[in-house]
C-alpha atoms as a PDB file:
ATOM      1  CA  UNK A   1      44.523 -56.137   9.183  1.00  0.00           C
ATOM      2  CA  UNK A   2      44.990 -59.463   8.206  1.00  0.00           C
ATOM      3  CA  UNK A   3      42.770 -60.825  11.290  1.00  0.00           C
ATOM      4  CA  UNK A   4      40.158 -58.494   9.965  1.00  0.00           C
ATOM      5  CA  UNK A   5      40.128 -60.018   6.711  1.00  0.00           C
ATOM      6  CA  UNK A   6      40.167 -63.132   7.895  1.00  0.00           C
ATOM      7  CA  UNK A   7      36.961 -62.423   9.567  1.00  0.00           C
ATOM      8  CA  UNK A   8      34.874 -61.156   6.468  1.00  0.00           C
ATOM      9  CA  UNK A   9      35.899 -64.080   4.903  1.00  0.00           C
ATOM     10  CA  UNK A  10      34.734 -66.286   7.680  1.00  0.00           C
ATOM     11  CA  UNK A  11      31.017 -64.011   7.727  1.00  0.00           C
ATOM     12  CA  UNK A  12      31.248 -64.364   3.993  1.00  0.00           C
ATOM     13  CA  UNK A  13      31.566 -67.929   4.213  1.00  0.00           C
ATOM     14  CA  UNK A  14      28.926 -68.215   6.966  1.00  0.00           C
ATOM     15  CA  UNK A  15      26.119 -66.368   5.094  1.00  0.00           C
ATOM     16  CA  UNK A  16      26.828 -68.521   1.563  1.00  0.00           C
ATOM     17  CA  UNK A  17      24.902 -71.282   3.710  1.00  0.00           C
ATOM     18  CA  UNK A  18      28.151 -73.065   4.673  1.00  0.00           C
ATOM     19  CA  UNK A  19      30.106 -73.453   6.999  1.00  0.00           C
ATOM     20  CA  UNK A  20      34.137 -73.200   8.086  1.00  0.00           C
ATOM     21  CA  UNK A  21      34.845 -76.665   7.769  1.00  0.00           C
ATOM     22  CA  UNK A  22      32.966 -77.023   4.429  1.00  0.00           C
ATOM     23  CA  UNK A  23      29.674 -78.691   5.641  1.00  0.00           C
ATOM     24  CA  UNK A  24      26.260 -77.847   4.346  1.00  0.00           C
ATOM     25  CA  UNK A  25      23.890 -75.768   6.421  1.00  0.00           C
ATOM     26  CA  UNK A  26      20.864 -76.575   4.769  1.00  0.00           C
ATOM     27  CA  UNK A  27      19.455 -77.983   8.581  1.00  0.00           C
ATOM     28  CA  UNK A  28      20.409 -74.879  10.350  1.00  0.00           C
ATOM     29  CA  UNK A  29      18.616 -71.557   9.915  1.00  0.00           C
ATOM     30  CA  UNK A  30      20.179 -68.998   8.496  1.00  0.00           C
ATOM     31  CA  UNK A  31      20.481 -66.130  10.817  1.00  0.00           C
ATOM     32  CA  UNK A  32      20.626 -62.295   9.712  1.00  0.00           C
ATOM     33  CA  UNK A  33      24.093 -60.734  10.920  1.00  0.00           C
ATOM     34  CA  UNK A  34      22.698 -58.207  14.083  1.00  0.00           C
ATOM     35  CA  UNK A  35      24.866 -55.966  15.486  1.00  0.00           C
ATOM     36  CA  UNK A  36      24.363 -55.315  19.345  1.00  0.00           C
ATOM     37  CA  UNK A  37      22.893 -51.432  20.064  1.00  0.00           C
ATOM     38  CA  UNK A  38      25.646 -50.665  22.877  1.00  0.00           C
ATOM     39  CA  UNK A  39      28.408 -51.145  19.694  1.00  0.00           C
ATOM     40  CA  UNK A  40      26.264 -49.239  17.390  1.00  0.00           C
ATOM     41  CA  UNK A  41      26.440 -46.293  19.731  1.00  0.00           C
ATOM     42  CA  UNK A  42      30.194 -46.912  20.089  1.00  0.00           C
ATOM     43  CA  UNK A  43      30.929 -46.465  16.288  1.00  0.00           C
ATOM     44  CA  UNK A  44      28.168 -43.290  15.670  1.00  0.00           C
ATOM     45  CA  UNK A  45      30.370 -41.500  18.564  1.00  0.00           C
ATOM     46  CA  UNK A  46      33.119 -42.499  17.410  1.00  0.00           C
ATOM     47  CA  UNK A  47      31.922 -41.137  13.868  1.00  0.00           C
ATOM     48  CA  UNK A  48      31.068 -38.233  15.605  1.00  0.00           C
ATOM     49  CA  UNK A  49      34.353 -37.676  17.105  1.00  0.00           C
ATOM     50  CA  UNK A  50      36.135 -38.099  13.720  1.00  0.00           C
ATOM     51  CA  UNK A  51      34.149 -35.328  12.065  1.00  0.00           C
ATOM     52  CA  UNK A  52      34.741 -33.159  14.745  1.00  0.00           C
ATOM     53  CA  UNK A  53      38.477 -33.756  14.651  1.00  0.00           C
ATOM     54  CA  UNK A  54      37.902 -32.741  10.321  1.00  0.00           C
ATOM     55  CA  UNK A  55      35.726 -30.011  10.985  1.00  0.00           C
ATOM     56  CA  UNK A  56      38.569 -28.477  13.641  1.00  0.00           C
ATOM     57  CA  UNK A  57      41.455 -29.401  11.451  1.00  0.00           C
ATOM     58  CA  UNK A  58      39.919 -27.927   8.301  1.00  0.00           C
ATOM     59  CA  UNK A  59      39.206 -24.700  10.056  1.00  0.00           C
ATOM     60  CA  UNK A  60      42.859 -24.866  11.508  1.00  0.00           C
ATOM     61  CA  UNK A  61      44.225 -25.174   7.801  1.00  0.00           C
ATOM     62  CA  UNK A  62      42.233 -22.200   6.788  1.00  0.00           C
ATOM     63  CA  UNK A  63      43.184 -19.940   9.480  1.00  0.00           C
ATOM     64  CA  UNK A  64      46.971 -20.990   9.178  1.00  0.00           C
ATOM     65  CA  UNK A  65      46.886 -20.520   5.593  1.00  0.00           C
ATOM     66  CA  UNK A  66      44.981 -17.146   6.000  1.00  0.00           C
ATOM     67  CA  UNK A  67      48.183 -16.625   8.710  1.00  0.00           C
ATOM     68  CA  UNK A  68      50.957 -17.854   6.105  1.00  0.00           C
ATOM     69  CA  UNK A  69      49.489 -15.324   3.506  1.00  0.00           C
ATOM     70  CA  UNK A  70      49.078 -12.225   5.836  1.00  0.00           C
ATOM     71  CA  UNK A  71      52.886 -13.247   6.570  1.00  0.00           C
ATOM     72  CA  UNK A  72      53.823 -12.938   3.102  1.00  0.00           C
ATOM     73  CA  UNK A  73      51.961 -10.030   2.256  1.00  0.00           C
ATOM     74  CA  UNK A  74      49.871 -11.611  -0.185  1.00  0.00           C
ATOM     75  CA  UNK A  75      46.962  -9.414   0.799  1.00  0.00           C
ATOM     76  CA  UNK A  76      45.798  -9.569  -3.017  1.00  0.00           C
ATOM     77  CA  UNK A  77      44.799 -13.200  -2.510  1.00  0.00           C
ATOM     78  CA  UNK A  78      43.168 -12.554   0.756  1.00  0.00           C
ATOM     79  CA  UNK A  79      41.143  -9.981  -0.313  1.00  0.00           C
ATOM     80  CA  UNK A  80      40.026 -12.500  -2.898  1.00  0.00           C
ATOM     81  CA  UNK A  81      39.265 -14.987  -0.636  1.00  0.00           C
ATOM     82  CA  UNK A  82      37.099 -12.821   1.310  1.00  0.00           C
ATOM     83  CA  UNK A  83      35.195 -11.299  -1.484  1.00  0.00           C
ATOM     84  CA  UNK A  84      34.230 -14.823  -2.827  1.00  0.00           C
ATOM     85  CA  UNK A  85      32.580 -15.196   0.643  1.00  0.00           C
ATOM     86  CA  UNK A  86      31.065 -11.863   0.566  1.00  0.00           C
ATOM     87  CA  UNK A  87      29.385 -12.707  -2.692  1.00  0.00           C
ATOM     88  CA  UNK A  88      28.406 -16.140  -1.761  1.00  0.00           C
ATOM     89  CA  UNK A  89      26.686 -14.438   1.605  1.00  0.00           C
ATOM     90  CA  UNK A  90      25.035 -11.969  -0.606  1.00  0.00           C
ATOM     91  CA  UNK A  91      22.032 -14.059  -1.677  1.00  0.00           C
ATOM     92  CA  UNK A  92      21.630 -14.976   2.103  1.00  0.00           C
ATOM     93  CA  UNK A  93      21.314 -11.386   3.120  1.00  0.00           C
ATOM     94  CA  UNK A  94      18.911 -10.515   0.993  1.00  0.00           C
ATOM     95  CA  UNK A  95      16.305 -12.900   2.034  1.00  0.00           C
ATOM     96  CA  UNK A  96      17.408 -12.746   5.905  1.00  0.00           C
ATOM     97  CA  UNK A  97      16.563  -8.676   5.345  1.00  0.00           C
ATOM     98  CA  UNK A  98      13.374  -9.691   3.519  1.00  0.00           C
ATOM     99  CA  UNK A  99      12.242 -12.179   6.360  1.00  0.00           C
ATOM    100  CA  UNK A 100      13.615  -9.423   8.842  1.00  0.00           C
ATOM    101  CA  UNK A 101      11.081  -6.495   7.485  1.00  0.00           C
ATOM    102  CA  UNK A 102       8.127  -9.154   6.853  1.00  0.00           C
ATOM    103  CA  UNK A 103       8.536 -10.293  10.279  1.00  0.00           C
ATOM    104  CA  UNK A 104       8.619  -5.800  11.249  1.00  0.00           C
ATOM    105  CA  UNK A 105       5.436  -5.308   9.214  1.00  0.00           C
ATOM    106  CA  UNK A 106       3.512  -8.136  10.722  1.00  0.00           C
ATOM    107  CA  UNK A 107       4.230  -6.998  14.072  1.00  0.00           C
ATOM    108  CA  UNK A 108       3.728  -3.652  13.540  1.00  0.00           C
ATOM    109  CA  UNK A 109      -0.007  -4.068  12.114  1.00  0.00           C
ATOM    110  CA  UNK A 110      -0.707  -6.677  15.117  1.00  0.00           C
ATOM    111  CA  UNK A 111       0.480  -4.224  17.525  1.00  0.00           C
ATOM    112  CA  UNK A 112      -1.689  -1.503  15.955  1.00  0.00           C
ATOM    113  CA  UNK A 113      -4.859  -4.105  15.926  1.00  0.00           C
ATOM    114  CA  UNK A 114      -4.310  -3.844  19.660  1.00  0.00           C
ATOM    115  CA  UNK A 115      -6.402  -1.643  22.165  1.00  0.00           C
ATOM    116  CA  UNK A 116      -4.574   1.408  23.789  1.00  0.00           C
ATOM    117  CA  UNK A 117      -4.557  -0.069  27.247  1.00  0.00           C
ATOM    118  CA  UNK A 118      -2.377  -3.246  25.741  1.00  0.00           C
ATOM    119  CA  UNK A 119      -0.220  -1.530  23.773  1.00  0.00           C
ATOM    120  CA  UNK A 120       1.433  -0.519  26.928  1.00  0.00           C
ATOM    121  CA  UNK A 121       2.411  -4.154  28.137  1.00  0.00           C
ATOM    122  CA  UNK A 122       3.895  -5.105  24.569  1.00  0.00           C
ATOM    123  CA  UNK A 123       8.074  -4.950  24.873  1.00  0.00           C
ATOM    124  CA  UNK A 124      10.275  -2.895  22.962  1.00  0.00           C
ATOM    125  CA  UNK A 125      12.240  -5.814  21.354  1.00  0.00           C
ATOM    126  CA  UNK A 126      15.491  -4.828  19.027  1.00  0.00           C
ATOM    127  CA  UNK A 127      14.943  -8.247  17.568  1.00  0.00           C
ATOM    128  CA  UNK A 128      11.748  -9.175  15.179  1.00  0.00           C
ATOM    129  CA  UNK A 129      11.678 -12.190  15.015  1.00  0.00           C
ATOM    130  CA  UNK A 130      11.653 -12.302  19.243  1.00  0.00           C
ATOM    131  CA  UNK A 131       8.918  -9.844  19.103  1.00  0.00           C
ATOM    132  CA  UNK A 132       6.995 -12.000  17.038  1.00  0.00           C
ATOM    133  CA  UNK A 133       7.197 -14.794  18.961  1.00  0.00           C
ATOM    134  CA  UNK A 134       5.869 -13.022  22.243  1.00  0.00           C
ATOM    135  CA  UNK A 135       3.120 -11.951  20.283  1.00  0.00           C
ATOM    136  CA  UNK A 136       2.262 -15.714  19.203  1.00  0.00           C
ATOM    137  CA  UNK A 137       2.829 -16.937  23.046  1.00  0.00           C
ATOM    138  CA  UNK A 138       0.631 -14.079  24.484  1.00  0.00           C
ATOM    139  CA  UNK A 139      -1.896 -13.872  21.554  1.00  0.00           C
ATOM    140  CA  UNK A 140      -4.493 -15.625  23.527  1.00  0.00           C
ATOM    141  CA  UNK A 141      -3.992 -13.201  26.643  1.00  0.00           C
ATOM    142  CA  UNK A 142      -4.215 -10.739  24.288  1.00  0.00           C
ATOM    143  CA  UNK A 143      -7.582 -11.876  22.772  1.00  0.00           C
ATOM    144  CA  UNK A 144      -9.213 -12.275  26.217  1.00  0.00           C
ATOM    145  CA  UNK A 145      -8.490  -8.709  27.504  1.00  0.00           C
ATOM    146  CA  UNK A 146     -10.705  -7.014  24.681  1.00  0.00           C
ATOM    147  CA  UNK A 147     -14.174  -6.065  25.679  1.00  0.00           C
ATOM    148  CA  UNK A 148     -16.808  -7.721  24.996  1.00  0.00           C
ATOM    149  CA  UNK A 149     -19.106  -6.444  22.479  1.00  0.00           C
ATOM    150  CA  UNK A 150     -22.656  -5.105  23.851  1.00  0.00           C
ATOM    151  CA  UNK A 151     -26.009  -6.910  22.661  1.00  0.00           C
ATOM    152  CA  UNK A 152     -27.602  -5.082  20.565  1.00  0.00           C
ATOM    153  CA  UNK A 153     -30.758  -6.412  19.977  1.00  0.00           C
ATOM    154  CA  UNK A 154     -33.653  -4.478  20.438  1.00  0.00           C
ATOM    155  CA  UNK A 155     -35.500  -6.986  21.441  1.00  0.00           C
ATOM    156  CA  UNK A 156     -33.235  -7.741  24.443  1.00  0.00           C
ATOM    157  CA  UNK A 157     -35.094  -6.461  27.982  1.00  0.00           C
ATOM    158  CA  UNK A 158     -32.677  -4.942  30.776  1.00  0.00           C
ATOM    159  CA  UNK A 159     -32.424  -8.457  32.433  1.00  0.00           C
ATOM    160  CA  UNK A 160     -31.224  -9.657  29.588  1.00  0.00           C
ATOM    161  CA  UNK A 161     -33.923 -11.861  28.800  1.00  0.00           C
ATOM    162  CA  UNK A 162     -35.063 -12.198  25.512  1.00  0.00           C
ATOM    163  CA  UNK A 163     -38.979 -11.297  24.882  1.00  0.00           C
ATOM    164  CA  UNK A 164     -41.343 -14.148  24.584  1.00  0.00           C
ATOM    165  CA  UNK A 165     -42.797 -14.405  21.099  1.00  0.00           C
ATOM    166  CA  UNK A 166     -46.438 -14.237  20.029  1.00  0.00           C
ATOM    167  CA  UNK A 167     -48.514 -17.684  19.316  1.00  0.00           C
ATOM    168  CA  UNK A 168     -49.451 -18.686  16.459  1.00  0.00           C
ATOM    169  CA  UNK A 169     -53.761 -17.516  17.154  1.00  0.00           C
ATOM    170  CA  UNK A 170     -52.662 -14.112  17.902  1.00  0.00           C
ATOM    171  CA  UNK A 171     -49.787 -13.598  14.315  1.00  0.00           C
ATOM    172  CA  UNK A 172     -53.073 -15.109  12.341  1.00  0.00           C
ATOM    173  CA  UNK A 173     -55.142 -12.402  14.335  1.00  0.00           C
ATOM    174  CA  UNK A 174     -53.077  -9.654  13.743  1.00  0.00           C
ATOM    175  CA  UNK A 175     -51.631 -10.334   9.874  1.00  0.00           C
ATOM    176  CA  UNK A 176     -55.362 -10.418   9.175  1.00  0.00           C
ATOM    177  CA  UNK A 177     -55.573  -7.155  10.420  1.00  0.00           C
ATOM    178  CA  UNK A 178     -52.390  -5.637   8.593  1.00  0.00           C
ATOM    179  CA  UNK A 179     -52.994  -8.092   5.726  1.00  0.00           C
ATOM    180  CA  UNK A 180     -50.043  -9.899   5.763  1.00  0.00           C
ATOM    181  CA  UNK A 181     -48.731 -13.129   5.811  1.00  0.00           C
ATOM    182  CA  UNK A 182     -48.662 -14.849   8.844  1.00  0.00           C
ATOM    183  CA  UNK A 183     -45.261 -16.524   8.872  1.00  0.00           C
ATOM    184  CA  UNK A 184     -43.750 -12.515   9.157  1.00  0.00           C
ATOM    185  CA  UNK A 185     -45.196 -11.745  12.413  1.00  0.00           C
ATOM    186  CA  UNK A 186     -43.866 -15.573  14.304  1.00  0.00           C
ATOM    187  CA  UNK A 187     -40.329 -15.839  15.941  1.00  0.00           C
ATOM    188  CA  UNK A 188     -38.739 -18.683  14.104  1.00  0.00           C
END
């Protein structure tokens, strides 16, 4: 430990602008204390490790203090314990179950948007949420299998051409016939 210290002191010294012997440094540069990536990695796995190891030991305490209390009968304090964590799961429940039967309705009015023939292919997940995502990944094979609505212009000949228009002689011709404007009687 007391190397360590010894150390800080030394960096402490070193960024004040001086240095161990008690010179100046006002010639050098001062240079910003970097620390190399490899040893960066070292410590956040190391940090890793360590909460881990916590994470494991504080389970281990709770289940050998659940242990130690079923062992002394002291069922009144487990029963406690476990409601406190029933009623702090509560609120969570209720909006899982209202995500759950959002995620049911939506699926259920997509799959009833669908033709017959498709119905058919869609699977019977237990899951929603799953359910909803094959719908989203095969929405746009989905999309492509519905027919194609017919053209129902009258205009349209059975080539499906359209019909050429009159010019503008024979619309003047004819609204002076009918007595009406012109502009009625051109394809624009």
């Amino acid at each position: 430990m007391a190397t360590e210290d010894e150390t800080v002191n030394e960096e402490k010294v070193l960024s004040e602008g001086t240095t161990p012997a008690g010179g100046d440094t006002s010639e050098q540069p001062t240079q910003e204390h970097m620390i190399p990536k490899s040893r960066f990695d070292e410590v956040n796995a190391k940090l890793r490790e360590l909460i881990a190891a916590q994470e494991k030991a504080d389970k281990a305490t709770a289940a050998a203090q659940q242990k130690a209390l079923e062992e002394q009968n002291e069922f009144k304090t487990l029963y406690e314990q476990a409601q406190a964590t029933i009623n702090e799961l509560k609120p969570v429940q209720v909006k899982y179950d209202a995500y759950l039967n959002t995620a049911t309705e939506s699926n259920a009015k997509r799959i009833e948007s669908l033709p017959e023939h498709l119905k058919a292919i869609v699977p019977d997940y237990d899951d929603p949420l799953k359910l909803a995502s094959w719908l989203d990944s095969s929405a746009s094979l989905l999309q492509e299998a519905k027919p194609k609505a017919p053209n129902l212009n009258a205009g349209a000949s059975s080539n499906g051409t359209q019909p050429k228009g009159i010019s503008e002689a024979e619309a003047r011709e004819l609204a002076a016939i009918y007595g009406v404007d012109s502009k009625y009687l051109l394809n624009t």
